[in-house]
Protein backbone atom coordinates (compact mmCIF):
# COMPACT_ATOMS: atom_id res chain seq x y z
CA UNK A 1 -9.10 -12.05 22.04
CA UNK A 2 -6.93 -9.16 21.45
CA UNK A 3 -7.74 -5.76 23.39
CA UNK A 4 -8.18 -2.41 21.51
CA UNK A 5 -5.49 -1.15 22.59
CA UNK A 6 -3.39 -4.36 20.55
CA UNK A 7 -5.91 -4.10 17.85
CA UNK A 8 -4.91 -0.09 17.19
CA UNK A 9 -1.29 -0.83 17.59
CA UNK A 10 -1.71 -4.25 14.94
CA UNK A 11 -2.95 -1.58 12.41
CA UNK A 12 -0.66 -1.06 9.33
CA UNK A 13 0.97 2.91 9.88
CA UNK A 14 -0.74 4.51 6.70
CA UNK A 15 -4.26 3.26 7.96
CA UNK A 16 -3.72 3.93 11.17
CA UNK A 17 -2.28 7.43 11.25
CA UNK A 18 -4.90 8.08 8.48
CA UNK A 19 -7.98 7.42 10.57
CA UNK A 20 -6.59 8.97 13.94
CA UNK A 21 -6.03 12.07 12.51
CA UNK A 22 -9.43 12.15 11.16
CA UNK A 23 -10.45 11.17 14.38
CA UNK A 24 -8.97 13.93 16.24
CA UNK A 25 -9.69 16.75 13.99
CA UNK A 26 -13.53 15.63 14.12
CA UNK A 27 -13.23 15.73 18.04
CA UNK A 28 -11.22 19.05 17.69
CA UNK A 29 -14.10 20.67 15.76
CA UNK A 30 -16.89 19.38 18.30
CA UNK A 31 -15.37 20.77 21.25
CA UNK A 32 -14.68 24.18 19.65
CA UNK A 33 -11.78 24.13 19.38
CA UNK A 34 -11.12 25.26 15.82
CA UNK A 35 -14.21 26.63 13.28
CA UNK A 36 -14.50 23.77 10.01
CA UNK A 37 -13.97 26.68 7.77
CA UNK A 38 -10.36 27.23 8.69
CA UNK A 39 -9.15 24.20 7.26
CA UNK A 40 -11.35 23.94 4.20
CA UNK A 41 -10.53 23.85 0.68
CA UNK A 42 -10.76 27.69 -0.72
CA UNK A 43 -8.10 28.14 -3.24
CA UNK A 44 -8.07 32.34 -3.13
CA UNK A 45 -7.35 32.33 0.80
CA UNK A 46 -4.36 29.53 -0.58
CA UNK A 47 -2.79 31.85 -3.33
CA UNK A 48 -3.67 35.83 -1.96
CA UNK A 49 -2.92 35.19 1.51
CA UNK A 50 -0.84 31.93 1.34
CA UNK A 51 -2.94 29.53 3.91
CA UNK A 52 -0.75 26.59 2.33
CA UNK A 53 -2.36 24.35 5.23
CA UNK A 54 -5.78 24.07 3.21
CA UNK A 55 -4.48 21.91 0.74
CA UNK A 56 -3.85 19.04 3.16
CA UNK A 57 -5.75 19.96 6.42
CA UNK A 58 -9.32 19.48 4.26
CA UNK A 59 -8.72 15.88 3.56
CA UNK A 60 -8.57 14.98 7.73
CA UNK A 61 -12.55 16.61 8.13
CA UNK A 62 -14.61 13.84 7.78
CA UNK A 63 -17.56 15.62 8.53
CA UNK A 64 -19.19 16.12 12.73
CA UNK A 65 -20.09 13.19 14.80
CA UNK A 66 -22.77 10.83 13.07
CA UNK A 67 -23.56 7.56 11.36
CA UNK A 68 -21.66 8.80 8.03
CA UNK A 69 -18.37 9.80 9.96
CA UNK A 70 -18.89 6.36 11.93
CA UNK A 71 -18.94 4.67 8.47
CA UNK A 72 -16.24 6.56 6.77
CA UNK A 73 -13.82 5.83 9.59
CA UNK A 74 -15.29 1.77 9.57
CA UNK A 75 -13.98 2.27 6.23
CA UNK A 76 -10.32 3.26 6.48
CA UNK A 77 -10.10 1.12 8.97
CA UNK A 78 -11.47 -2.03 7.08
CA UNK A 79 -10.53 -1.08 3.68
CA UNK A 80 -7.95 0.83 3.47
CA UNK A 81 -6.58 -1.29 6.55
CA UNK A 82 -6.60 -4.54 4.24
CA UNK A 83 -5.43 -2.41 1.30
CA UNK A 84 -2.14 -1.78 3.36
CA UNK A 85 -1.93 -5.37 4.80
CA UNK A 86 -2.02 -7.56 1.32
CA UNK A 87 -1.39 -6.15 -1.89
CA UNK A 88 0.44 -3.27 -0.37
CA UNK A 89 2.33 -6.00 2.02
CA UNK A 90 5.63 -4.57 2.89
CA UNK A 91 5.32 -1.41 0.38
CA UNK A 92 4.49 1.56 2.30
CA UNK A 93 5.97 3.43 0.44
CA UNK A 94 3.70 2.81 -2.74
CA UNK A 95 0.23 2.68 -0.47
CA UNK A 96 1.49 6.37 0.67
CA UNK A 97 2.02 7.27 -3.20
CA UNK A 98 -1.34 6.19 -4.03
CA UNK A 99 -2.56 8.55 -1.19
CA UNK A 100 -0.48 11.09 -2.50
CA UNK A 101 -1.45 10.57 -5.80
CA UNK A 102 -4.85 10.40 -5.27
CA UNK A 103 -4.85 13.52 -3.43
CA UNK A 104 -3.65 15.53 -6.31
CA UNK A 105 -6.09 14.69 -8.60
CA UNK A 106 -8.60 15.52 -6.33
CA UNK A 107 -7.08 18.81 -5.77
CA UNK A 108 -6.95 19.62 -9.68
CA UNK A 109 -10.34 18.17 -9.50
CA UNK A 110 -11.82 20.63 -7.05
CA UNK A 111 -10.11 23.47 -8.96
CA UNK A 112 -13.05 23.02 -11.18
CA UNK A 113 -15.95 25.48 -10.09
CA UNK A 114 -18.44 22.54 -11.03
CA UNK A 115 -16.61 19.82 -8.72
CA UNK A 116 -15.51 21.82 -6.32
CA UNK A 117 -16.04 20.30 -2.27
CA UNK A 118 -14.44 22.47 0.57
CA UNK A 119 -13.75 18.98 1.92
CA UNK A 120 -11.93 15.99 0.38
CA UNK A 121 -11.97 13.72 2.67
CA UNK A 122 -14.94 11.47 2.03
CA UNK A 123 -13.27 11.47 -1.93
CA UNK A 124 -10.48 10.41 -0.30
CA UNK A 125 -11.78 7.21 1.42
CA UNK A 126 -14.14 6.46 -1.37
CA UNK A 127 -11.06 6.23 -3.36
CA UNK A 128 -9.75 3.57 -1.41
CA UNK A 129 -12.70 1.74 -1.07
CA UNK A 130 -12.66 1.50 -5.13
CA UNK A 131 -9.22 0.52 -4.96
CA UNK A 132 -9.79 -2.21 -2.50
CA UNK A 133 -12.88 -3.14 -4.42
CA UNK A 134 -10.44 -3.89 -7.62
CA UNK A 135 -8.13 -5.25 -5.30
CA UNK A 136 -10.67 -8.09 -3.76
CA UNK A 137 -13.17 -8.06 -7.08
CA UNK A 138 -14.60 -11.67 -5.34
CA UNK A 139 -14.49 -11.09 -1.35
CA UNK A 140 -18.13 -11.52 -0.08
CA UNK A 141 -19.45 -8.15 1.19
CA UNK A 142 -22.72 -8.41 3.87
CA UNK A 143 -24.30 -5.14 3.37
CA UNK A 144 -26.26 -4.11 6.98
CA UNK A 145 -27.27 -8.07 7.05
CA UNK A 146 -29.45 -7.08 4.39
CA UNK A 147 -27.95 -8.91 1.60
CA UNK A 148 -24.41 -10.04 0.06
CA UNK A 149 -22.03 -8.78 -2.67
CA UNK A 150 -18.77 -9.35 -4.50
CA UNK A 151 -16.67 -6.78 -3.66
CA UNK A 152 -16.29 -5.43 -7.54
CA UNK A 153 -19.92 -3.66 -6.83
CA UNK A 154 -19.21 -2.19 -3.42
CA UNK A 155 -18.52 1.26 -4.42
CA UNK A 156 -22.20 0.84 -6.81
CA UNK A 157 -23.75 -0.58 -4.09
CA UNK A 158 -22.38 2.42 -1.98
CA UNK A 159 -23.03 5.21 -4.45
CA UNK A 160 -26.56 3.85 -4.51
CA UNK A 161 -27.14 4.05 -0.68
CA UNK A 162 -25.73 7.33 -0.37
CA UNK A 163 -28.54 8.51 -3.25
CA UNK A 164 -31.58 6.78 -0.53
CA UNK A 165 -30.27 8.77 2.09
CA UNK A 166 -30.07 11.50 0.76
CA UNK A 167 -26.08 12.46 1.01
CA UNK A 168 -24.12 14.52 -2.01
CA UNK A 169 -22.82 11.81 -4.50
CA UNK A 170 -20.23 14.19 -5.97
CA UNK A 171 -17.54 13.50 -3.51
CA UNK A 172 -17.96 9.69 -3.98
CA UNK A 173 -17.48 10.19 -8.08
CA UNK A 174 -14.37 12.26 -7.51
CA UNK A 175 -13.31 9.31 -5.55
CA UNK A 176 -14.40 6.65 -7.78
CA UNK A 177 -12.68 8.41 -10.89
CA UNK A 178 -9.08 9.01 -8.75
CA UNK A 179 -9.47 5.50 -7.84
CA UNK A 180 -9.85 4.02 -11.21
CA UNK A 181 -7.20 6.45 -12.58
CA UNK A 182 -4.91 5.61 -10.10
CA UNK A 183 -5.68 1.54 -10.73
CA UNK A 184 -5.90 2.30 -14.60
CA UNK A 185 -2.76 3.55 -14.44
CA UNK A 186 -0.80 0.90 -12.32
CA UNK A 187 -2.00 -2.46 -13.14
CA UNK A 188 -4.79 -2.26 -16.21
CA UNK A 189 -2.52 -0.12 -18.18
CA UNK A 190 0.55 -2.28 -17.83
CA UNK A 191 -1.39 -5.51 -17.94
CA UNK A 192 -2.19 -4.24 -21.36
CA UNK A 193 1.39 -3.96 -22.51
CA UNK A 194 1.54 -0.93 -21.67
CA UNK A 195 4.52 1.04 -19.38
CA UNK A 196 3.70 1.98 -15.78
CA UNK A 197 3.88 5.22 -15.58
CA UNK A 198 3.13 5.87 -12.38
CA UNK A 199 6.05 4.64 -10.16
CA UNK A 200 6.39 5.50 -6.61
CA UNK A 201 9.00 8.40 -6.84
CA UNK A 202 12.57 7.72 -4.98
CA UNK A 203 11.51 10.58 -2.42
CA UNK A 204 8.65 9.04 -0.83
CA UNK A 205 10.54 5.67 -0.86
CA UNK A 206 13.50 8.42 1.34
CA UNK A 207 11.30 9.41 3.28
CA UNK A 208 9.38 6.04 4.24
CA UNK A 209 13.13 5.20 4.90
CA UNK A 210 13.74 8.22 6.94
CA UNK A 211 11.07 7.86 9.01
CA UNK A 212 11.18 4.17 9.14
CA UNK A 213 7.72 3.96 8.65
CA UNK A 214 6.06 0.46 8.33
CA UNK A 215 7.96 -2.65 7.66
CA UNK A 216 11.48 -2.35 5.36
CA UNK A 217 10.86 -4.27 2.03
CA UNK A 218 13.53 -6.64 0.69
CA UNK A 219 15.38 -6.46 -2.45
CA UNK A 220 12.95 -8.68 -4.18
CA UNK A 221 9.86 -6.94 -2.24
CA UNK A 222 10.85 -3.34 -3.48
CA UNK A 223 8.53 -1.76 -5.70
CA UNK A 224 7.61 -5.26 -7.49
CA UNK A 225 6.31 -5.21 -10.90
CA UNK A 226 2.41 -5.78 -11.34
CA UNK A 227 2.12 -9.29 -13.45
CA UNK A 228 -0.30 -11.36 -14.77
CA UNK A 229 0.69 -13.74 -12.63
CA UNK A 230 -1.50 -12.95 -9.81
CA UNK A 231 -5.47 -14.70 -10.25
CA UNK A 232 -6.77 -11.33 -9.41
CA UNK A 233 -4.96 -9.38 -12.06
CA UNK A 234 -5.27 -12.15 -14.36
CA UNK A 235 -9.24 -11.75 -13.91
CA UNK A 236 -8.94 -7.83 -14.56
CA UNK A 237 -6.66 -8.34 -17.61
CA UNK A 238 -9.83 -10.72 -18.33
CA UNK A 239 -12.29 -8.13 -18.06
CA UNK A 240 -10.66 -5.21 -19.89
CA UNK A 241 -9.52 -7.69 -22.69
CA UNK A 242 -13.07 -8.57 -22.80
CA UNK A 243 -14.58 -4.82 -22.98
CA UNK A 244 -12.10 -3.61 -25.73
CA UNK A 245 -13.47 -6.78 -27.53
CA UNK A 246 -16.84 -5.90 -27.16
CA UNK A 247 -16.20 -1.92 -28.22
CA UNK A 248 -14.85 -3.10 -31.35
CA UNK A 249 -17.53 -5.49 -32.29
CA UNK A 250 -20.22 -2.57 -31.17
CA UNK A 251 -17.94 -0.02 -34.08
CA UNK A 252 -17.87 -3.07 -36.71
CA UNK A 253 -21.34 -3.72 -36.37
CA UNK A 254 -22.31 -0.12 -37.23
């Protein structure tokens, strides 16, 4: 049995540097060291007095010490951990786009006066948690030994806990939709016939380099295009074959 200490350093880099930071800045904030409100999202302090840091320093508060930051941080590390380990194998450099990406649309999201959050944190892991979910749509989920799920319904089943205990759902939808943007985008659209669009740009693949973060991809590894060949795309080609089916039966009928 490994130690923690192994366990931490077995963790994929995204993950792992992810969840620590999250971890720290929590700690940070409970021992005084900084006020919350200095690193939330408030877009006049970011354009009249140029407090640039807001823009990525919200997405590291997870919220103070308690069962929901305990559960948010069991999720990077279990989700967003696996995320990084299998279909991301050996392509850091696209995981960290998806963060990226995901990050801006929550930002243009939060621009919104109806969807704003000052923090985007909790949309952040949700996010990854709907990726993973559409990643491993058959992995058996044991929900608090109550009872057991495919993984497809994990971010339902999740949305609909959050509504019995009373915690704000609208950080979980901006999540959701960034997710399914971000997985409409990259493997429903192109499974389609349609063009991926949303390649990992050559400067986070240079910098992944230049940092020599996580494992070096191969030639054949490097940015691989998302076929029908794998059963789990196959199955999501399936489904969305199967609903544009259904849409145009619903119009003929009428």
């Amino acid at each position: 049995m490994s130690s923690p200490a192994e366990w931490y350093n077995s963790l994929p880099p995204i993950s792992k540097t992810y969840g620590t930071v999250c971890l720290l800045f929590t700690t940070a904030s409970s021992l005084g060291l900084y006020h919350p409100a200095y690193i939330a999202l408030l877009y006049a302090p970011v354009f009249k007095r140029f407090q640039i840091w807001r823009l990525f320093t919200n997405f590291f508060f997870l919220g103070g010490f308690s069962i929901n930051f305990g559960i948010r941080l069991l999720m990077i590390a279990r989700y967003g951990v696996q995320l990084e380990q299998v279909p991301f194998n050996r392509r850091t450099a696209d995981f960290l786009w998806m963060i990226i990406f995901g990050a801006l649309v929550l930002l243009a999201l939060a621009a919104i006066p109806l969807l704003w959050s000052p923090f985007l944190g909790v949309s952040l892991v949700f996010m990854l948690v709907y990726v993973w979910s559409r990643e491993f749509p058959n992995a058996l989920i044991n929900i608090y030994g109550l009872f057991t799920l495919k993984g497809f319904y994990l971010p339902w089943v999740m949305l609909g806990l959050d509504v019995i205990f009373g915690s704000p759902l609208l950080p979980n939808l901006l999540g959701m939709f960034a997710g399914h943007l971000y997985y409409f985008l990259t493997v429903l659209h192109p499974l389609a016939g349609g063009k991926n669009i949303l390649k990992t740009p050559t400067w986070v693949h240079k910098l992944v380099r230049r940092w020599r973060i996580g494992a070096p991809p191969s030639v054949q590894e490097a940015q691989p295009e998302r076929t029908t060949t794998c059963p789990v795309r196959l199955q999501a080609l399936a489904n969305f074959t199967q609903q544009k089916e259904e849409s145009r039966e619903k119009v003929s009928s009428r």
